[in-house]
N, C-alpha and C. Protein backbone atom coordinates (compact mmCIF):
# COMPACT_ATOMS: atom_id res chain seq x y z
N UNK A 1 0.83 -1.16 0.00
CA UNK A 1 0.00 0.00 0.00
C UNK A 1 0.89 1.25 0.00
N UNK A 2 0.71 2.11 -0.52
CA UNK A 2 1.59 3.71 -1.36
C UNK A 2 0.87 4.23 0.36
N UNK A 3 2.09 4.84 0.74
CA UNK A 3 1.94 5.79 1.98
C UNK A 3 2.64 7.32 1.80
N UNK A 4 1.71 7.95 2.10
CA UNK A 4 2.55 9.21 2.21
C UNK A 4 2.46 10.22 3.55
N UNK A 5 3.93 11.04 3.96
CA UNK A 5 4.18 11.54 4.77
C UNK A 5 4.54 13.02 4.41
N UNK A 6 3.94 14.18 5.20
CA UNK A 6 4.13 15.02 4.95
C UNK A 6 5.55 15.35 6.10
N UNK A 7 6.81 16.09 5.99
CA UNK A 7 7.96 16.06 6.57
C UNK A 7 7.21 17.53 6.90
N UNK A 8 8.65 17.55 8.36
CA UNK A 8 8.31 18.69 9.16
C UNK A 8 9.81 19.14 9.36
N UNK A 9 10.23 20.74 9.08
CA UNK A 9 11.13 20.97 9.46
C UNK A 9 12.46 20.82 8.27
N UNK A 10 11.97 20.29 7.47
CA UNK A 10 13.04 19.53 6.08
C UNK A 10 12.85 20.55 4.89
N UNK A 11 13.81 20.14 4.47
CA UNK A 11 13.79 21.00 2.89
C UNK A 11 13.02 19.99 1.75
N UNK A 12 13.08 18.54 2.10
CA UNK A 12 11.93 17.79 1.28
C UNK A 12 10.92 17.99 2.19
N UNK A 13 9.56 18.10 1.50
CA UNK A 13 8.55 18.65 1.96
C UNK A 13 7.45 17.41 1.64
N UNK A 14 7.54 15.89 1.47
CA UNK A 14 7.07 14.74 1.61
C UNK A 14 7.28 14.25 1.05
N UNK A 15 7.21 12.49 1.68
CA UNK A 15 7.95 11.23 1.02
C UNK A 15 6.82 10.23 1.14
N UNK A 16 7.12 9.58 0.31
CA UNK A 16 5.96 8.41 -0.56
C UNK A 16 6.72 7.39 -0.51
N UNK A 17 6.35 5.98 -0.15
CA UNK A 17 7.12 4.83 -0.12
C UNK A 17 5.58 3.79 -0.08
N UNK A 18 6.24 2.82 -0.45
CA UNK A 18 5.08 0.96 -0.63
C UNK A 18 5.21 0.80 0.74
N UNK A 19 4.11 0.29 1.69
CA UNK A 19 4.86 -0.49 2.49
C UNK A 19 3.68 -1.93 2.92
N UNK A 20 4.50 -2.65 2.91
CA UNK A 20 3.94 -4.25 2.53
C UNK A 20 3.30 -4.53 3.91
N UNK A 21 2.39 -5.69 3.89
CA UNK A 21 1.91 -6.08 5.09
C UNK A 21 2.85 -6.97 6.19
N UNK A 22 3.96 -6.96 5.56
CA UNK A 22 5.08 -7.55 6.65
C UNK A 22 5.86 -5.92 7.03
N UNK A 23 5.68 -5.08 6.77
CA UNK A 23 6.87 -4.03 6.88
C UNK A 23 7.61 -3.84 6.07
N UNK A 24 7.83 -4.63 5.24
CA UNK A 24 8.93 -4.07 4.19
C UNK A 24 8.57 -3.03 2.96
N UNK A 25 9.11 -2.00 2.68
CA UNK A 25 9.51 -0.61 2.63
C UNK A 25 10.30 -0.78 1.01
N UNK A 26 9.24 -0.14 0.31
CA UNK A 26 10.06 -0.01 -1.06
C UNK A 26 9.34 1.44 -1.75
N UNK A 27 10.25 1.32 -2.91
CA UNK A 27 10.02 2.75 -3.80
C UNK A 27 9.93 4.06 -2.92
N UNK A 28 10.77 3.94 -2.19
CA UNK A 28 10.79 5.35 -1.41
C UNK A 28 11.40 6.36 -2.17
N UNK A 29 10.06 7.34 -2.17
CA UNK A 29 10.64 8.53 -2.85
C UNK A 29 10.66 10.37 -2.14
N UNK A 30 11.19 11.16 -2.28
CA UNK A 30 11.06 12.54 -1.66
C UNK A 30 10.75 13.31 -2.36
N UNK A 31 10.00 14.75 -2.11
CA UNK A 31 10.04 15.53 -2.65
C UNK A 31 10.43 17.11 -2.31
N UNK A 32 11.71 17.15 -2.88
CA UNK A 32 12.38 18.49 -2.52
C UNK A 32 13.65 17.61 -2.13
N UNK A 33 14.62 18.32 -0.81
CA UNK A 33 15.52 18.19 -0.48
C UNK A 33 16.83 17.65 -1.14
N UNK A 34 17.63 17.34 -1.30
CA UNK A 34 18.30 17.01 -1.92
C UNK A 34 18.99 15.54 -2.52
N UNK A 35 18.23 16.13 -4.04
CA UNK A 35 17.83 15.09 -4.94
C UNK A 35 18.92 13.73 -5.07
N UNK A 36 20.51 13.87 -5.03
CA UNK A 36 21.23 13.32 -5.05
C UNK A 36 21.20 11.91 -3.84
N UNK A 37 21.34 12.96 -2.22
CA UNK A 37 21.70 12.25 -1.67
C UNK A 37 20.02 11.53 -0.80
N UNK A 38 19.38 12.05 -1.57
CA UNK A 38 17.79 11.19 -1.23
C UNK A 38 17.61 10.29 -2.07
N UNK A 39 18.00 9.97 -3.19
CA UNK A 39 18.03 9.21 -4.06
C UNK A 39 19.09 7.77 -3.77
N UNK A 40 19.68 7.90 -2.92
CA UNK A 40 20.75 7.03 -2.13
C UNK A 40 20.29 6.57 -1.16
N UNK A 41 19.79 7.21 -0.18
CA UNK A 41 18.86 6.77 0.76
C UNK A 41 18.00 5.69 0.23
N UNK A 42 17.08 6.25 -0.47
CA UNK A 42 15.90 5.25 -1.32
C UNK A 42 16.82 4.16 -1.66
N UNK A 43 17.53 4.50 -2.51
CA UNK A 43 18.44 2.54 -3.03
C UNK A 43 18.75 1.52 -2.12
N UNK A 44 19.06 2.60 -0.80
CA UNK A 44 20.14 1.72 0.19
C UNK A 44 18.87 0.92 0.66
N UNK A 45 17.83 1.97 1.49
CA UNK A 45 16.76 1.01 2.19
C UNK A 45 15.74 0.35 1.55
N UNK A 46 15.58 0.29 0.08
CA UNK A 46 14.35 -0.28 -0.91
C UNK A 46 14.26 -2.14 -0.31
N UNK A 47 13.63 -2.35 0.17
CA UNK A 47 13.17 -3.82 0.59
C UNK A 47 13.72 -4.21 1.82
N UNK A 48 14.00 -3.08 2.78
CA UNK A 48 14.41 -3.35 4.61
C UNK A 48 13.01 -2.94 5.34
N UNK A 49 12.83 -3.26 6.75
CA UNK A 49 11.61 -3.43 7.01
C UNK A 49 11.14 -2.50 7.90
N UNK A 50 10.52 -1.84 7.80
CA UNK A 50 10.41 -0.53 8.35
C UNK A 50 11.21 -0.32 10.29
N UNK A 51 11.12 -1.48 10.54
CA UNK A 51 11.93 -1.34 12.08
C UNK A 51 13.41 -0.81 12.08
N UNK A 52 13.86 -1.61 11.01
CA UNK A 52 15.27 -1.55 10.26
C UNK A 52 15.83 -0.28 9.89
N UNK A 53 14.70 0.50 8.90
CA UNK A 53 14.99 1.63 8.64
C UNK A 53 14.62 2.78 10.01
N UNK A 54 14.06 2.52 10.89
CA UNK A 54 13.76 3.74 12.01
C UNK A 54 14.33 2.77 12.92
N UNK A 55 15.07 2.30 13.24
CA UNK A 55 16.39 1.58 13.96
C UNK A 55 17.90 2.61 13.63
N UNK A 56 17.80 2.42 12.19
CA UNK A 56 19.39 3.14 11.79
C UNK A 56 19.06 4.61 11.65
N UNK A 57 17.98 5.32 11.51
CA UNK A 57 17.81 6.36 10.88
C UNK A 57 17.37 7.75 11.95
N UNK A 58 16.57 7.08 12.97
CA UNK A 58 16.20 7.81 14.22
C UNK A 58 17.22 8.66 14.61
N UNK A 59 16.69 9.93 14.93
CA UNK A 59 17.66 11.07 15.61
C UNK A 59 18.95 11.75 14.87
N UNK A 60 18.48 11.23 13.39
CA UNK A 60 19.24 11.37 12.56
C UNK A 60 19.19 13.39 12.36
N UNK A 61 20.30 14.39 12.30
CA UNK A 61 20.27 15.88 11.96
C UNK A 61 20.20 16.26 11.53
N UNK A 62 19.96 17.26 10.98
CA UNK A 62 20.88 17.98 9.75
C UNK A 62 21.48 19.71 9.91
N UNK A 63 22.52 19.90 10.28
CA UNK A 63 23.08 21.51 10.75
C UNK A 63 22.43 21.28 12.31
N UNK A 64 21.71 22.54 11.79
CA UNK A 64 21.09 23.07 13.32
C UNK A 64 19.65 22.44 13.44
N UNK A 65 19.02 22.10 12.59
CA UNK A 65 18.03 21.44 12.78
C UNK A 65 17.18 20.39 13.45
N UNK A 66 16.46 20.70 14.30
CA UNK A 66 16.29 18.70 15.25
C UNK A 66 16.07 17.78 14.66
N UNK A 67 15.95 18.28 13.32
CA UNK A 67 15.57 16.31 12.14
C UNK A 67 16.62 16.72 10.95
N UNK A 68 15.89 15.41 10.34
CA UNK A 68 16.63 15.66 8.97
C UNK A 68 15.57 14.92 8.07
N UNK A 69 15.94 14.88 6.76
CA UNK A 69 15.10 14.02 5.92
C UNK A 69 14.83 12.39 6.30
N UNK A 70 16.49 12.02 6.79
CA UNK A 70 16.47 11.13 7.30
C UNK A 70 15.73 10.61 8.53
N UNK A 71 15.65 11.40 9.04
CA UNK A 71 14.71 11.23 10.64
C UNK A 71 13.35 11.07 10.63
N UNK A 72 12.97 12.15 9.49
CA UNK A 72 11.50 12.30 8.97
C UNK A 72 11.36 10.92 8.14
N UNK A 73 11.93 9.94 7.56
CA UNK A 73 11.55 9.04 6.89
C UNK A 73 11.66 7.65 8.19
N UNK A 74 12.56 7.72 8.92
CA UNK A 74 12.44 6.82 10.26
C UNK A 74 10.74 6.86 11.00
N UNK A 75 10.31 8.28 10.87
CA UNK A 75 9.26 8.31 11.86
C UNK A 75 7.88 8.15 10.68
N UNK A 76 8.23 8.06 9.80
CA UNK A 76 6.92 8.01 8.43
C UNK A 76 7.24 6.56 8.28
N UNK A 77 7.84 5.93 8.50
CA UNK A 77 7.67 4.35 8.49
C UNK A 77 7.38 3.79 9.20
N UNK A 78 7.38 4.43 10.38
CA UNK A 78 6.77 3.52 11.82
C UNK A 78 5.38 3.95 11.81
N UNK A 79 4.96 5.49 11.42
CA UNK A 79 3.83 5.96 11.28
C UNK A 79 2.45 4.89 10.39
N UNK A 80 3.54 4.89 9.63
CA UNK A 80 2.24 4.01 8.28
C UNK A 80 1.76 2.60 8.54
């Protein structure tokens, strides 16, 4: 089932990912932030299971900010 999360605090401003009735987490995609290294993200975690990804990804920064894209996609996978 296609889930989407609206991010808080990020320069991507929401992410869309599959996520299966076991947890596992594919086609994750963003919109905004930076296209390069969100696009890496998505490859690395495409078929890990949502615990997995908000296991490694939680409390994740960015600068001065209390999240990051990364953090926001930890808490939109546990969300969905």
């Amino acid at each position: 089932m296609t889930k989407t999360y609206k991010t808080k605090d990020t320069c991507a401003t929401m992410i869309t990912f599959d996520k299966a009735d076991d947890g596992t987490i594919t086609n994750i995609s963003f919109t905004g932030g930076c296209n390069g290294n969100l696009k890496a993200i998505s490859k690395l975690l495409d078929g890990k299971k949502a615990q997995e990804i908000h296991d490694l990804l939680i409390g994740n920064i960015c600068g001065r900010r209390p999240t990051s894209c990364a953090d926001q996609l930890a808490k939109a996978v546990m969300e969905a």
